[in-house]
PDB file of N, CA and C in Angstrom:
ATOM      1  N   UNK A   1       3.998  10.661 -14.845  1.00  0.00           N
ATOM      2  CA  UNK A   1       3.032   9.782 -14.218  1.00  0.00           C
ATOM      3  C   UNK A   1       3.723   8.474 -13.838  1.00  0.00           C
ATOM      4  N   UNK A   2       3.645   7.872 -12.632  1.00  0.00           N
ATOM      5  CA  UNK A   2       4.146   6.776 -11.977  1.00  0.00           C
ATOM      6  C   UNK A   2       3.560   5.389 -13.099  1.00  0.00           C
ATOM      7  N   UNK A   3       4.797   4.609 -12.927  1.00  0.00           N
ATOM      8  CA  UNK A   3       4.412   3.394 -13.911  1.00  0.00           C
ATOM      9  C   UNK A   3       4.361   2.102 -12.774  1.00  0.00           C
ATOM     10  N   UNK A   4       4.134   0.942 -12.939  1.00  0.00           N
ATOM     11  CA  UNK A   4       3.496   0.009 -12.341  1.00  0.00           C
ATOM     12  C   UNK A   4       4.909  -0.385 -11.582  1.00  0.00           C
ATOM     13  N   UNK A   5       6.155  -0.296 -11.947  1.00  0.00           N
ATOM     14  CA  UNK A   5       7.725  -0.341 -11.661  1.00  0.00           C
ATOM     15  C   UNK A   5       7.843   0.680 -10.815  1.00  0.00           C
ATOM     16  N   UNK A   6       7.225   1.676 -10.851  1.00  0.00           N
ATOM     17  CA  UNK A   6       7.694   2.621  -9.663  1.00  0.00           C
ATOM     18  C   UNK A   6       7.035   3.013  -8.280  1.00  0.00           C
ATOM     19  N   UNK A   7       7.671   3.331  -7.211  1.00  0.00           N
ATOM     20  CA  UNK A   7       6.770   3.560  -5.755  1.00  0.00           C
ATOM     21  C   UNK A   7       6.307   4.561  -6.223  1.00  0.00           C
ATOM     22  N   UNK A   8       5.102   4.275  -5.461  1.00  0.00           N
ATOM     23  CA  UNK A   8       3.977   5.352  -5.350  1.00  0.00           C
ATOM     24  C   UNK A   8       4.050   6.208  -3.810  1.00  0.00           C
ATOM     25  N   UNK A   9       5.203   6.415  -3.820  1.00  0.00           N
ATOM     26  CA  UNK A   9       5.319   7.568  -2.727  1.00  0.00           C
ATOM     27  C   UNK A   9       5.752   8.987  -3.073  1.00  0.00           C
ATOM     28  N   UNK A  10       5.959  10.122  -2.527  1.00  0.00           N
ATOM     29  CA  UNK A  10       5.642  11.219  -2.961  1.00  0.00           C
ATOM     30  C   UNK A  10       7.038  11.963  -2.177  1.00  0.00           C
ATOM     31  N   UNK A  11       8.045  11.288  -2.597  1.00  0.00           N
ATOM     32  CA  UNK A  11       9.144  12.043  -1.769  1.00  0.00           C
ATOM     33  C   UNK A  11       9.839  12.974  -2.121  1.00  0.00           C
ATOM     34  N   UNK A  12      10.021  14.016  -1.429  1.00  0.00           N
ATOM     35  CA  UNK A  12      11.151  15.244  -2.081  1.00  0.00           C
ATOM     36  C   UNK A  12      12.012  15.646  -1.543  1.00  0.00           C
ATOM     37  N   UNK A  13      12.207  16.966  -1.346  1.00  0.00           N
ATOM     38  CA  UNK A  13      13.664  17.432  -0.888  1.00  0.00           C
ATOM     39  C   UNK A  13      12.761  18.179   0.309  1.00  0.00           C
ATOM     40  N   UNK A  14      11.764  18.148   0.687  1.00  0.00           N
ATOM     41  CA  UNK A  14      11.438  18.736   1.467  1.00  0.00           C
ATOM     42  C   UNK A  14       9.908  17.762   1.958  1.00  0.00           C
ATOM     43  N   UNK A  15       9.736  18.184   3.603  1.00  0.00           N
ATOM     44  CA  UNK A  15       8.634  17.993   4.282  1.00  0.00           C
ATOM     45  C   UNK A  15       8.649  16.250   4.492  1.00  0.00           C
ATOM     46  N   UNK A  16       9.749  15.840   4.180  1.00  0.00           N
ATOM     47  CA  UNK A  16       9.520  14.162   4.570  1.00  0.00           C
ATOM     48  C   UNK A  16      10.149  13.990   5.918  1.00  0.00           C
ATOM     49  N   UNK A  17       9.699  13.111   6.248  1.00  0.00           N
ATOM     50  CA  UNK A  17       9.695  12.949   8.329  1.00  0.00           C
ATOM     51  C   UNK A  17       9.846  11.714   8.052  1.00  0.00           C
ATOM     52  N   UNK A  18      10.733  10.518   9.510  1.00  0.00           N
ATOM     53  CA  UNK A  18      10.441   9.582   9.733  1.00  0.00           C
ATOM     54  C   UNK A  18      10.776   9.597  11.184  1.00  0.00           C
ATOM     55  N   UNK A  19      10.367   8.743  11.937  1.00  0.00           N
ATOM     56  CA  UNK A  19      10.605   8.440  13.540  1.00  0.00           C
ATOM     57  C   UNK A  19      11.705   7.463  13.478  1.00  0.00           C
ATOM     58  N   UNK A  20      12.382   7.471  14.736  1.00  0.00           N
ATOM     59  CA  UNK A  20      13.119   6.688  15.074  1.00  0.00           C
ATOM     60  C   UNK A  20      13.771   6.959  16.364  1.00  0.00           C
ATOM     61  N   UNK A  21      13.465   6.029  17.525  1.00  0.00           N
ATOM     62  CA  UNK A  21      14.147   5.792  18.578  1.00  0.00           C
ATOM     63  C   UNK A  21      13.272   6.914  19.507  1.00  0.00           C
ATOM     64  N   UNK A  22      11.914   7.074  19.192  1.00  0.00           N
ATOM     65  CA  UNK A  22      11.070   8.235  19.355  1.00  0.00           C
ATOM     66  C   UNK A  22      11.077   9.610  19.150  1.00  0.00           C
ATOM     67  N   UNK A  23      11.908   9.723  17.818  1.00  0.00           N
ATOM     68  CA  UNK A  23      12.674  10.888  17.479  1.00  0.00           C
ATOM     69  C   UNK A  23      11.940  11.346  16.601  1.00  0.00           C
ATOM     70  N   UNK A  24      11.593  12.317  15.422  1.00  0.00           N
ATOM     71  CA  UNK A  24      11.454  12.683  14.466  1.00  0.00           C
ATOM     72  C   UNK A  24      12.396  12.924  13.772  1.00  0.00           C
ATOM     73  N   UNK A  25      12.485  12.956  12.432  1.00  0.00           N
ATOM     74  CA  UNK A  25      13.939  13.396  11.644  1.00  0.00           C
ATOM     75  C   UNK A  25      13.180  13.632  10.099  1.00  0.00           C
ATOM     76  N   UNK A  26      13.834  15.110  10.098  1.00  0.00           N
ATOM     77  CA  UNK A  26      13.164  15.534   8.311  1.00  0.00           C
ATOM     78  C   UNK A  26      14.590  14.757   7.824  1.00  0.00           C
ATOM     79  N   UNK A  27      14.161  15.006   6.555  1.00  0.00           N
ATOM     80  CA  UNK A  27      14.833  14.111   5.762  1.00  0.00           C
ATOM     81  C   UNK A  27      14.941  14.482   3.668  1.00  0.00           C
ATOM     82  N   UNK A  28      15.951  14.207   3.443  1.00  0.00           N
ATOM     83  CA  UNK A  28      15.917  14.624   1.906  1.00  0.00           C
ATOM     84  C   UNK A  28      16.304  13.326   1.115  1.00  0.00           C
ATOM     85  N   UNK A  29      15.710  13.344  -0.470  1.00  0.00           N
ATOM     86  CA  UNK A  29      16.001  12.211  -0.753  1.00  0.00           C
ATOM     87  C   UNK A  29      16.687  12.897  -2.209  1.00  0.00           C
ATOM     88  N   UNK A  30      18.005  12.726  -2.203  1.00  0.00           N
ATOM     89  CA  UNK A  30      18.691  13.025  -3.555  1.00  0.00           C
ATOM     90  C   UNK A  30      19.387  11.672  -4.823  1.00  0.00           C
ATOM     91  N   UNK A  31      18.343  11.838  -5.835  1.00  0.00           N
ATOM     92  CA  UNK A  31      18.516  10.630  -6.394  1.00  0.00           C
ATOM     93  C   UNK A  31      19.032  11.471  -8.256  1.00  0.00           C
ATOM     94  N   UNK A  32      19.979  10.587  -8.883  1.00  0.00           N
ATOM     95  CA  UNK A  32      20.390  10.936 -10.194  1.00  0.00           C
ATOM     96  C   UNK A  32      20.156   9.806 -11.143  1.00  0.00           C
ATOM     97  N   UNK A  33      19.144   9.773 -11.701  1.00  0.00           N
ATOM     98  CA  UNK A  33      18.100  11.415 -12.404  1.00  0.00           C
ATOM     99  C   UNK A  33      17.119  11.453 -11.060  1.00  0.00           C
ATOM    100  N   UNK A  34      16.879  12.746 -11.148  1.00  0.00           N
ATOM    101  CA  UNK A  34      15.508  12.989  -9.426  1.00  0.00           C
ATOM    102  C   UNK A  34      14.176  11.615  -9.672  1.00  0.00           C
ATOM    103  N   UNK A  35      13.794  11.600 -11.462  1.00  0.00           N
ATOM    104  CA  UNK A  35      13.056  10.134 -11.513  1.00  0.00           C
ATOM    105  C   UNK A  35      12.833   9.164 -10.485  1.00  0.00           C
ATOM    106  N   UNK A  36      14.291   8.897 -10.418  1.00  0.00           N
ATOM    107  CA  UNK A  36      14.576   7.592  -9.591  1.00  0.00           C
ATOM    108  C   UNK A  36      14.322   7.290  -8.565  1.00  0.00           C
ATOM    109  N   UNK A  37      13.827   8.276  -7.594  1.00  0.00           N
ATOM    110  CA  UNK A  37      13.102   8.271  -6.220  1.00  0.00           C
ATOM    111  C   UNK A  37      12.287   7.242  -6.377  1.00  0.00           C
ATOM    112  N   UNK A  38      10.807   7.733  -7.485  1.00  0.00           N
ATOM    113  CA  UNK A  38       9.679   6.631  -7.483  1.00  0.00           C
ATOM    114  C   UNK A  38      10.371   5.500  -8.038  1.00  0.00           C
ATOM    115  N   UNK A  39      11.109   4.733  -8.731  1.00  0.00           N
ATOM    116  CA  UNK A  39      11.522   3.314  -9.212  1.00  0.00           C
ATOM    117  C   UNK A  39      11.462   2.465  -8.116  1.00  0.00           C
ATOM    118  N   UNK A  40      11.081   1.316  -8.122  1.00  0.00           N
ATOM    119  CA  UNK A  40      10.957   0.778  -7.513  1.00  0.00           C
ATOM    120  C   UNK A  40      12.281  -0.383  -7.567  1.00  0.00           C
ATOM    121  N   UNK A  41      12.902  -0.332  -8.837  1.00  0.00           N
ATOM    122  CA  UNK A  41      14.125  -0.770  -9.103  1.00  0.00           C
ATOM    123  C   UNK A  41      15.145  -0.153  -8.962  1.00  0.00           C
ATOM    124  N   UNK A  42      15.310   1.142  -8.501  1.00  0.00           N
ATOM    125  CA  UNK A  42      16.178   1.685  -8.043  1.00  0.00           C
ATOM    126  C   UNK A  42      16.872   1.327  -6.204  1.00  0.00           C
ATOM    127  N   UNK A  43      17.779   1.107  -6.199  1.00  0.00           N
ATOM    128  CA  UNK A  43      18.376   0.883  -4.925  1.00  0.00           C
ATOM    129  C   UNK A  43      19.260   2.319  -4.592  1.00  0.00           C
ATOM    130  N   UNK A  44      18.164   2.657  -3.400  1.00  0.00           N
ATOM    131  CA  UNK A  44      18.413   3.650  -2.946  1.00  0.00           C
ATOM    132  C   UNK A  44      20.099   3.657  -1.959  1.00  0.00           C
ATOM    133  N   UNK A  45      20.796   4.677  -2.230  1.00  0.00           N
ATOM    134  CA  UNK A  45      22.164   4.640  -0.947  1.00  0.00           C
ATOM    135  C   UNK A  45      22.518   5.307   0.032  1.00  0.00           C
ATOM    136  N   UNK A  46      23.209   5.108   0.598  1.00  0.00           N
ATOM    137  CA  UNK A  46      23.240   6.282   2.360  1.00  0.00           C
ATOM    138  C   UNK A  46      23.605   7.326   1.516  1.00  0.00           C
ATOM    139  N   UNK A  47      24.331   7.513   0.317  1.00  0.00           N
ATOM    140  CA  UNK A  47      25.185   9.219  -0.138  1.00  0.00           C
ATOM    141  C   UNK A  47      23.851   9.982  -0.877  1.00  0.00           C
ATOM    142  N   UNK A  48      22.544   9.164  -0.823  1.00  0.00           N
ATOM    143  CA  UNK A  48      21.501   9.742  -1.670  1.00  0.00           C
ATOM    144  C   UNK A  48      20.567  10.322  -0.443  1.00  0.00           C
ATOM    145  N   UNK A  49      21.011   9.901   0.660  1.00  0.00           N
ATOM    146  CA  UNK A  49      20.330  10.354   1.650  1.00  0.00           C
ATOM    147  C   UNK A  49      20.606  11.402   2.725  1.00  0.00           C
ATOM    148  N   UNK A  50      19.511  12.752   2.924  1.00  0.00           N
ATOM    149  CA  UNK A  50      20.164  13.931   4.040  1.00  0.00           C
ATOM    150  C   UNK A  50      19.824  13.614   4.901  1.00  0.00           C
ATOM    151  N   UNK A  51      19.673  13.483   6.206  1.00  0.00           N
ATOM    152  CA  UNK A  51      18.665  12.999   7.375  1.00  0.00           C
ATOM    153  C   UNK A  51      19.181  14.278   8.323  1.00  0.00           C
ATOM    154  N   UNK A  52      18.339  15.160   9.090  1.00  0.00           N
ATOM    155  CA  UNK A  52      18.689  16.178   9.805  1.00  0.00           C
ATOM    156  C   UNK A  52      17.532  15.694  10.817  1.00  0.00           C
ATOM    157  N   UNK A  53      18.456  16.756  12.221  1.00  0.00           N
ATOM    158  CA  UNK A  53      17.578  16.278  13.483  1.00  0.00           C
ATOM    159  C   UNK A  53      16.877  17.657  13.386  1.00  0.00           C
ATOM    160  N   UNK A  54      16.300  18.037  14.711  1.00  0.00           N
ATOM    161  CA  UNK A  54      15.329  18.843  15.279  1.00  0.00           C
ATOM    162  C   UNK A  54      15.784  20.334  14.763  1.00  0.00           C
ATOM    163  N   UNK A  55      16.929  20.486  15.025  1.00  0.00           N
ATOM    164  CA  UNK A  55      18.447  21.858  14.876  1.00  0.00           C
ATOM    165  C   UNK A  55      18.446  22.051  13.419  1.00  0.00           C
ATOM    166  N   UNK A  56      17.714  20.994  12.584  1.00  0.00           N
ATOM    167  CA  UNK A  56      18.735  21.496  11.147  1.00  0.00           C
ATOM    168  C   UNK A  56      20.103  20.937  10.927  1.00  0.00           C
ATOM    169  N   UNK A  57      20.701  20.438  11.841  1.00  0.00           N
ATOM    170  CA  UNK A  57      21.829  19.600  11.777  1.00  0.00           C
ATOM    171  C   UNK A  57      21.968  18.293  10.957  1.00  0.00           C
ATOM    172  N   UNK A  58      22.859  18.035  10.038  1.00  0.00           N
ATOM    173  CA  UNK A  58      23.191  16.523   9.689  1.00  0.00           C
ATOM    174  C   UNK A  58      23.119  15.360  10.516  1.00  0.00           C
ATOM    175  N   UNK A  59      22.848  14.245  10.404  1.00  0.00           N
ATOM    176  CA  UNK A  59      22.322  13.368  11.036  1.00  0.00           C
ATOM    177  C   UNK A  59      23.377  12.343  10.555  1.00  0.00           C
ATOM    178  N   UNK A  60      24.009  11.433  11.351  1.00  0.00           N
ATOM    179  CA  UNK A  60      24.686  10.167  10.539  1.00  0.00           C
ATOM    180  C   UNK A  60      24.702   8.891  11.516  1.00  0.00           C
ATOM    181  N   UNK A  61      24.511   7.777  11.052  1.00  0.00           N
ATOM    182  CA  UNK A  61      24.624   6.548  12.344  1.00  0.00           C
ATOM    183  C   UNK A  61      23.117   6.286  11.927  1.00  0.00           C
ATOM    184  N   UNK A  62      22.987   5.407  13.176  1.00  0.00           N
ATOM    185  CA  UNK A  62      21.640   4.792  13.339  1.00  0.00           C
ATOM    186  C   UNK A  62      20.635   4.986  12.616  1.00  0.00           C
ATOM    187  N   UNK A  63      20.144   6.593  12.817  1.00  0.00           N
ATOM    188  CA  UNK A  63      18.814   7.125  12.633  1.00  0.00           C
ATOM    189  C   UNK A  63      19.215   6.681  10.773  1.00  0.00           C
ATOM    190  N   UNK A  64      20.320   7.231  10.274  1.00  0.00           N
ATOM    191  CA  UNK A  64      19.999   7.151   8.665  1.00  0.00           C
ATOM    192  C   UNK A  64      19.998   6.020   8.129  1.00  0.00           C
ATOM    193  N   UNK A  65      20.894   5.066   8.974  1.00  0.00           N
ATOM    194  CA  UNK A  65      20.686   3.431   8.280  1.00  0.00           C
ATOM    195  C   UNK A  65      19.593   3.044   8.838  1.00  0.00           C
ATOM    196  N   UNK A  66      18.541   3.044   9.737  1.00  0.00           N
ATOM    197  CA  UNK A  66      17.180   2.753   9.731  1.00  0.00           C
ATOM    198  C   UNK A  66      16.555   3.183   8.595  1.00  0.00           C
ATOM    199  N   UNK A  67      16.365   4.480   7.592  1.00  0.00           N
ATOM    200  CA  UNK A  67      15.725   5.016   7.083  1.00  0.00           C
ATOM    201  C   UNK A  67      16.012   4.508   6.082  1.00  0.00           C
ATOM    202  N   UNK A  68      17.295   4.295   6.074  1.00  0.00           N
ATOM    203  CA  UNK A  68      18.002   3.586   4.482  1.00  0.00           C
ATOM    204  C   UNK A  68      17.294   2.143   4.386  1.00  0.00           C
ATOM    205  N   UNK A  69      17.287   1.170   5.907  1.00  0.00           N
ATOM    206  CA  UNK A  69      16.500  -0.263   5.759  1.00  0.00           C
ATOM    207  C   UNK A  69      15.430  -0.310   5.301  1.00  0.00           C
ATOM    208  N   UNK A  70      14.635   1.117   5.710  1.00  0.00           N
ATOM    209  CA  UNK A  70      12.939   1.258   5.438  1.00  0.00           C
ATOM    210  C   UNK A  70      12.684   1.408   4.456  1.00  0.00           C
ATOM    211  N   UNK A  71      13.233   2.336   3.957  1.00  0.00           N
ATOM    212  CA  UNK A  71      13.398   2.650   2.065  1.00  0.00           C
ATOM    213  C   UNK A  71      13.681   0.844   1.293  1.00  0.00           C
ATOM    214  N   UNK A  72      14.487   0.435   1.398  1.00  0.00           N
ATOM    215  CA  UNK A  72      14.849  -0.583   1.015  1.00  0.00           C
ATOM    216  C   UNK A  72      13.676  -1.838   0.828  1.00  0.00           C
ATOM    217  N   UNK A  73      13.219  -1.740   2.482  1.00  0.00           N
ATOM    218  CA  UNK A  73      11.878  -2.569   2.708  1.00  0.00           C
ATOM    219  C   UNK A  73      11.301  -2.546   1.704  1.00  0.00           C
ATOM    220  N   UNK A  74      10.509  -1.026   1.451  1.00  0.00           N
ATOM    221  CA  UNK A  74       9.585  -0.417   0.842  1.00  0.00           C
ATOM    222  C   UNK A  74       9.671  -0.857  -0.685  1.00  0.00           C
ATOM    223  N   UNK A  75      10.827  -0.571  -1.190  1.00  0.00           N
ATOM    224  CA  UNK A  75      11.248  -1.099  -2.344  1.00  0.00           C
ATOM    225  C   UNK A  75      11.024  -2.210  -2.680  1.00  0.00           C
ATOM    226  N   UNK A  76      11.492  -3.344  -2.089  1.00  0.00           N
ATOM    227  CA  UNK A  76      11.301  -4.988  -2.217  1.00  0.00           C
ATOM    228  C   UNK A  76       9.423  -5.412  -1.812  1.00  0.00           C
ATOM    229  N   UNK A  77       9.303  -4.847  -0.969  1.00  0.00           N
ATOM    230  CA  UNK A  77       8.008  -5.058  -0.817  1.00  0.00           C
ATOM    231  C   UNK A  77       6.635  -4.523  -2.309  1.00  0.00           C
ATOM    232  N   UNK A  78       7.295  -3.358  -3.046  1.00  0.00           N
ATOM    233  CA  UNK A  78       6.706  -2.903  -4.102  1.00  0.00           C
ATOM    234  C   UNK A  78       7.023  -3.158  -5.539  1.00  0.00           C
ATOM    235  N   UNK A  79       8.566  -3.960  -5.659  1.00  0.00           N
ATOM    236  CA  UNK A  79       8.600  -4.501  -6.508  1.00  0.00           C
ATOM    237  C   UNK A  79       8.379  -6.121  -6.740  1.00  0.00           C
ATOM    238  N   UNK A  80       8.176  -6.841  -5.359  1.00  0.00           N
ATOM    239  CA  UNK A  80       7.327  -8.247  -5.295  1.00  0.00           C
ATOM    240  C   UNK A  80       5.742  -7.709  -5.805  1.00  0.00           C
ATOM    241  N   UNK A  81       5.121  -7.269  -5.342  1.00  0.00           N
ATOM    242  CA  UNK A  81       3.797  -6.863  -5.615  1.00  0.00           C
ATOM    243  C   UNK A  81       3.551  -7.049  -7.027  1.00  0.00           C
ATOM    244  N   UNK A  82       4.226  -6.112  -7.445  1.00  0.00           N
ATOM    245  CA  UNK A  82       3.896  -6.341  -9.186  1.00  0.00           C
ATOM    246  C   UNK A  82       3.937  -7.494 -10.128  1.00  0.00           C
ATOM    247  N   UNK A  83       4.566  -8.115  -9.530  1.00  0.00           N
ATOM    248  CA  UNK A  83       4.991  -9.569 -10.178  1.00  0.00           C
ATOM    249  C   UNK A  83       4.029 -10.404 -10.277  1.00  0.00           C
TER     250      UNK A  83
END
């Protein structure tokens, strides 16, 4: 169960999407321990992140350091909150 320290988002290794540049891109989030996804004190990194285009293909550049900023956002924005 999520604690007041951790995002309340629901991310896995599968079915997560984000847009960018009017694109879609699934996406995986590999974190050690898997826990650490929801922390909100966890700082997420580009090597924790899969980003694939339309093909199933690896994704690298732009599209994943956007996703990496957003994550990041998300983070700072949810661990001010609690405070």
């Amino acid at each position: 169960m999520p604690t007041s320290k951790q995002l309340p988002l629901s991310l896995g290794r599968d079915n997560c999407y984000f847009t960018f540049d009017g694109e879609t891109y699934r996406f995986e989030l590999w974190t050690d321990p898997p826990e650490a996804m929801y922390w909100s004190t966890y700082k997420v990194k580009a090597s924790h992140l899969k980003v694939f285009d339309a093909n199933d293909k690896q994704v690298y550049g732009p599209a994943k350091e956007a996703l990496l900023n957003e994550l990041d956002e998300e983070r700072k924005f949810f661990t001010n909150r609690d405070r």
